[in-house]
Protein backbone atom coordinates (compact mmCIF):
# COMPACT_ATOMS: atom_id res chain seq x y z
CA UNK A 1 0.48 8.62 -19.71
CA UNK A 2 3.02 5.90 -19.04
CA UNK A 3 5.15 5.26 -22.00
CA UNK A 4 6.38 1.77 -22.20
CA UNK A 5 9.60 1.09 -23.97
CA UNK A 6 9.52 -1.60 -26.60
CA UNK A 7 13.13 -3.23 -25.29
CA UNK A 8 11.98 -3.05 -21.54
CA UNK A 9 13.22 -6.10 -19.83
CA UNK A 10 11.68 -7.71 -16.55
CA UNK A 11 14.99 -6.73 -14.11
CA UNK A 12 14.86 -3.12 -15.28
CA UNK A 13 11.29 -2.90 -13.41
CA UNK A 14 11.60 -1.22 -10.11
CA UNK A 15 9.07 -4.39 -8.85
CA UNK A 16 8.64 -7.82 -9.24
CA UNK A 17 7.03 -8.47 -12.32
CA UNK A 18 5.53 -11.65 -11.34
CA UNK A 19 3.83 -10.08 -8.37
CA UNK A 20 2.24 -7.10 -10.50
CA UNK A 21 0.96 -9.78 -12.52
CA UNK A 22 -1.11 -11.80 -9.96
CA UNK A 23 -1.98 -8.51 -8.55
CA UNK A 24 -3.91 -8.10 -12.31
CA UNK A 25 -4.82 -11.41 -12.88
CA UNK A 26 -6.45 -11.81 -9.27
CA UNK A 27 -8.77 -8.58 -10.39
CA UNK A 28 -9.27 -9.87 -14.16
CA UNK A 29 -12.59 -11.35 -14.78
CA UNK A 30 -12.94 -14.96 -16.33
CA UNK A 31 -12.19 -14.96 -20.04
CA UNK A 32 -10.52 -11.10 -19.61
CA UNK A 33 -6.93 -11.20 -21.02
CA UNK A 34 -4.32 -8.18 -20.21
CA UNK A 35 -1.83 -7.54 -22.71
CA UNK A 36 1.93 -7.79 -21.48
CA UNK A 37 2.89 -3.79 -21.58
CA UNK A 38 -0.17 -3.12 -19.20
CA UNK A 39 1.43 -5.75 -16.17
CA UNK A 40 4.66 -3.52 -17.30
CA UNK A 41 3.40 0.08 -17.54
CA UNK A 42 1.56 -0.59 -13.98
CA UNK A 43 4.76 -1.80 -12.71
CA UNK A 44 6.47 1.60 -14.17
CA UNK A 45 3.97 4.11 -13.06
CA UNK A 46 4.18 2.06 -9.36
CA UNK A 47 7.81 2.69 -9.44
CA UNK A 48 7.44 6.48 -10.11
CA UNK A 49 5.06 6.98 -7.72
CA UNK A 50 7.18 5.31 -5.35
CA UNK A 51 10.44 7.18 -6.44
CA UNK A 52 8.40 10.72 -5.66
CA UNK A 53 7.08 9.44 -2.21
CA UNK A 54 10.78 8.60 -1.81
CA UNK A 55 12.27 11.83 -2.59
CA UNK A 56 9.81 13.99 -1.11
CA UNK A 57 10.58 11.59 2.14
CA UNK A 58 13.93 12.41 2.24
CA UNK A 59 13.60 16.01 2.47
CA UNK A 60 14.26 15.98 5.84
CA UNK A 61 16.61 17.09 7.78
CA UNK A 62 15.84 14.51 10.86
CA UNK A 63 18.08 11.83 11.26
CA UNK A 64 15.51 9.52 11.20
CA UNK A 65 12.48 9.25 8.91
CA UNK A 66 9.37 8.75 10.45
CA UNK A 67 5.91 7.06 9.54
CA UNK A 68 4.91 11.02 9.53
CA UNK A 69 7.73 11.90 6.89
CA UNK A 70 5.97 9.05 4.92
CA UNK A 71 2.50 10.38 5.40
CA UNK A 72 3.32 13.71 4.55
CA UNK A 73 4.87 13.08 1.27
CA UNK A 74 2.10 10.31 0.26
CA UNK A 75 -0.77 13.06 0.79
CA UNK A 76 -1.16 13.78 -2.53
CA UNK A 77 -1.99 10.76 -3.79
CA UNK A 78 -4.40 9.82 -0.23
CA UNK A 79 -6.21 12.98 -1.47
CA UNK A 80 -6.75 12.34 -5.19
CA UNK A 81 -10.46 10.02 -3.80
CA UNK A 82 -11.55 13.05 -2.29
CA UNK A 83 -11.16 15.27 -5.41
CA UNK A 84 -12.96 12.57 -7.30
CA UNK A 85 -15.76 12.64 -5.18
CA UNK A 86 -15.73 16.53 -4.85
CA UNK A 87 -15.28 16.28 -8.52
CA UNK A 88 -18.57 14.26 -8.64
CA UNK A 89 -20.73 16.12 -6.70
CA UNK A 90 -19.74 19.48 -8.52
CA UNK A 91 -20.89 17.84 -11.69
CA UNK A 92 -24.30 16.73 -10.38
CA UNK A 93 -24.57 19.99 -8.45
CA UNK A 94 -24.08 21.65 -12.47
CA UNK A 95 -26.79 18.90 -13.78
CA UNK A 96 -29.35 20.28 -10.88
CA UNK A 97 -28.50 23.50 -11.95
CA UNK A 98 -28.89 23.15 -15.37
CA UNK A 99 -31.73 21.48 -15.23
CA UNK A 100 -33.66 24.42 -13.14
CA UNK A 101 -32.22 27.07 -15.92
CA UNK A 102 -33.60 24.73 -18.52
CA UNK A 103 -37.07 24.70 -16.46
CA UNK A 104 -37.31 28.42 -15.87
CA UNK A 105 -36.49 29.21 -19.48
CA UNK A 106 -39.30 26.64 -20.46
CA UNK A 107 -41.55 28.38 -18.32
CA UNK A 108 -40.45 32.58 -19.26
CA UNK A 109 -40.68 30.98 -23.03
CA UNK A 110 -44.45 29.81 -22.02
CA UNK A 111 -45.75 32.82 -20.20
CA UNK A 112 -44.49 35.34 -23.42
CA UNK A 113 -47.51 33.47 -25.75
């Protein structure tokens, strides 16, 4: 969870506030309103996620860092869709399966009358 000082002011945000803003706004249906410490916890979780890309970057011993160095330390958060969806198939996988245990027991509770 992103905790969101009270006394946070707009230059202490690692981005431009006004940009995280229209980012919102341009995804915010007509009559939705955002309250202020979402456009400023987005902007605060943003900025820690790109502080831990950052320093697992620089890791390196190279003397330059490369597009790969970037790719590398950004994998975790590429992979996070792909656990969702594995995540999601589990589940319905457990609903089929649950479903045929329900089904047999139905059926061993049926054949003992």
């Amino acid at each position: 969870m992103v905790e969101v000082p009270e006394d946070v002011e707009v230059s202490e945000l690692p981005f431009t506030h006004a940009r995280i803003k229209r980012m919102v706004r341009d995804k915010a249906s007509e009559g939705q309103y955002v309250r202020s410490n979402v456009y400023y916890g987005l902007n605060m979780l943003l900025g820690e996620i790109a502080e831990e890309i950052i320093d697992n970057m620089m890791e390196t011993e190279a003397a330059y860092v490369e597009k790969h160095h970037l790719d590398n330390a950004a994998k975790k958060y590429e992979k996070v869709e792909n656990i969702i969806k594995e995540k999601e198939r589990v589940s319905r996988k457990l609903e089929a399966l649950s479903a045929d245990v329900e089904k047999l027991s139905r059926e061993i509770q049926q054949s003992d009358y």
